[in-house]
Protein backbone atom coordinates (compact mmCIF):
# COMPACT_ATOMS: atom_id res chain seq x y z
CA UNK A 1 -14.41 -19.53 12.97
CA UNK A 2 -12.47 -17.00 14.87
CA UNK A 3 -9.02 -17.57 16.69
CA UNK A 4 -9.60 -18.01 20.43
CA UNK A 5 -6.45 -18.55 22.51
CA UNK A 6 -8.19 -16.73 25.22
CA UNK A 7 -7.64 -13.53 24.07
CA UNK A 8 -9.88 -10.84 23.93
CA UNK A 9 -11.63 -10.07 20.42
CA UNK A 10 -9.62 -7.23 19.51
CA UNK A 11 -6.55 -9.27 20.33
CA UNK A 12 -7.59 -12.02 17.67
CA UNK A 13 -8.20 -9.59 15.12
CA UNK A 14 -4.88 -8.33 15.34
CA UNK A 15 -3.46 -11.39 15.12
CA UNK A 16 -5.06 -13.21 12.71
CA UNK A 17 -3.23 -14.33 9.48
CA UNK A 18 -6.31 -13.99 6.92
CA UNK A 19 -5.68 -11.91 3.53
CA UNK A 20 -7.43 -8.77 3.35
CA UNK A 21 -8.34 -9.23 0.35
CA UNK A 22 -9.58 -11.96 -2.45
CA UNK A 23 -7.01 -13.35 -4.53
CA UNK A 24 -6.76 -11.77 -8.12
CA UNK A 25 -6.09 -14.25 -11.05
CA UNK A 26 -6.07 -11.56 -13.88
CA UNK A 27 -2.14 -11.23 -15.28
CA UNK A 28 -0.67 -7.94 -17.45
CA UNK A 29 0.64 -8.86 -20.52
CA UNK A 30 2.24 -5.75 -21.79
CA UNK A 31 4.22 -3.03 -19.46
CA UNK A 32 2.05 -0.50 -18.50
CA UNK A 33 -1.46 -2.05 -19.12
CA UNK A 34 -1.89 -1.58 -15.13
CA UNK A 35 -0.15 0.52 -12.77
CA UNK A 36 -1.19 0.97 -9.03
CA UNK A 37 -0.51 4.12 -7.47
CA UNK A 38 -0.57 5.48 -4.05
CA UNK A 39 -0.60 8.62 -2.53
CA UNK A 40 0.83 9.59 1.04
CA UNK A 41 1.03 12.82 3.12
CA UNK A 42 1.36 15.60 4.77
CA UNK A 43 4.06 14.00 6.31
CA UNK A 44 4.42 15.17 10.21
CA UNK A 45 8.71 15.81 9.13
CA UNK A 46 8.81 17.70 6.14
CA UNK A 47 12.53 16.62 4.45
CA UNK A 48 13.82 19.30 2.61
CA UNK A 49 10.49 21.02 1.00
CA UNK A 50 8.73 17.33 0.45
CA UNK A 51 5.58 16.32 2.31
CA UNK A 52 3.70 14.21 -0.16
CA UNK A 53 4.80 10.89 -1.78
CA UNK A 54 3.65 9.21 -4.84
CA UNK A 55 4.44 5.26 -5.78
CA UNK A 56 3.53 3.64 -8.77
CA UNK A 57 3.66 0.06 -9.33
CA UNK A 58 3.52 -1.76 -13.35
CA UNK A 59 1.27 -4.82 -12.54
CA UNK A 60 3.19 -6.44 -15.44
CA UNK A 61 6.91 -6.27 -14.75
CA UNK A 62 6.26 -5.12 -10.67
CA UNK A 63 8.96 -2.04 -11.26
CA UNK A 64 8.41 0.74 -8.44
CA UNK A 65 8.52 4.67 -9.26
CA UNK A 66 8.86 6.87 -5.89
CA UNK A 67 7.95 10.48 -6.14
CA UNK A 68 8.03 13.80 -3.52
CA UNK A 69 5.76 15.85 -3.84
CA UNK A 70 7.15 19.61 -2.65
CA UNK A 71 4.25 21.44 -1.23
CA UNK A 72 3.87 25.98 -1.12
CA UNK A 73 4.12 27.73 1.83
């Protein structure tokens, strides 16, 4: 099953080319029926008073929102 190529297992996992995940066949019909967000930080460089990142993505029409996040000191 696995990739050999004489390479060691870690090496082959690496490497592979296998999705990470199962492929979704549900479909959005209407703009914001789904939205995927992630969340990111601290960040080790904080850029003028940001450290924390938001994205959200509309499942329907795929249009990105980025967001900092300012954090107290």
């Amino acid at each position: 099953m696995g990739l050999d190529y004489g390479l060691c297992v870690g090496c082959n996992f690496v490497k592979s080319h296998h999705l990470p995940f199962s492929l979704n066949n549900t479909y959005c019909d209407l703009p914001f029926d789904r939205l995927h967000c992630d969340l990111w930080g601290p960040s080790a460089i904080c850029s003028t008073g940001f450290q924390y990142y938001a994205v959200l993505i509309d499942d329907c029409i795929r249009f990105n929102w980025f967001f900092s996040i300012k954090t107290q000191i």
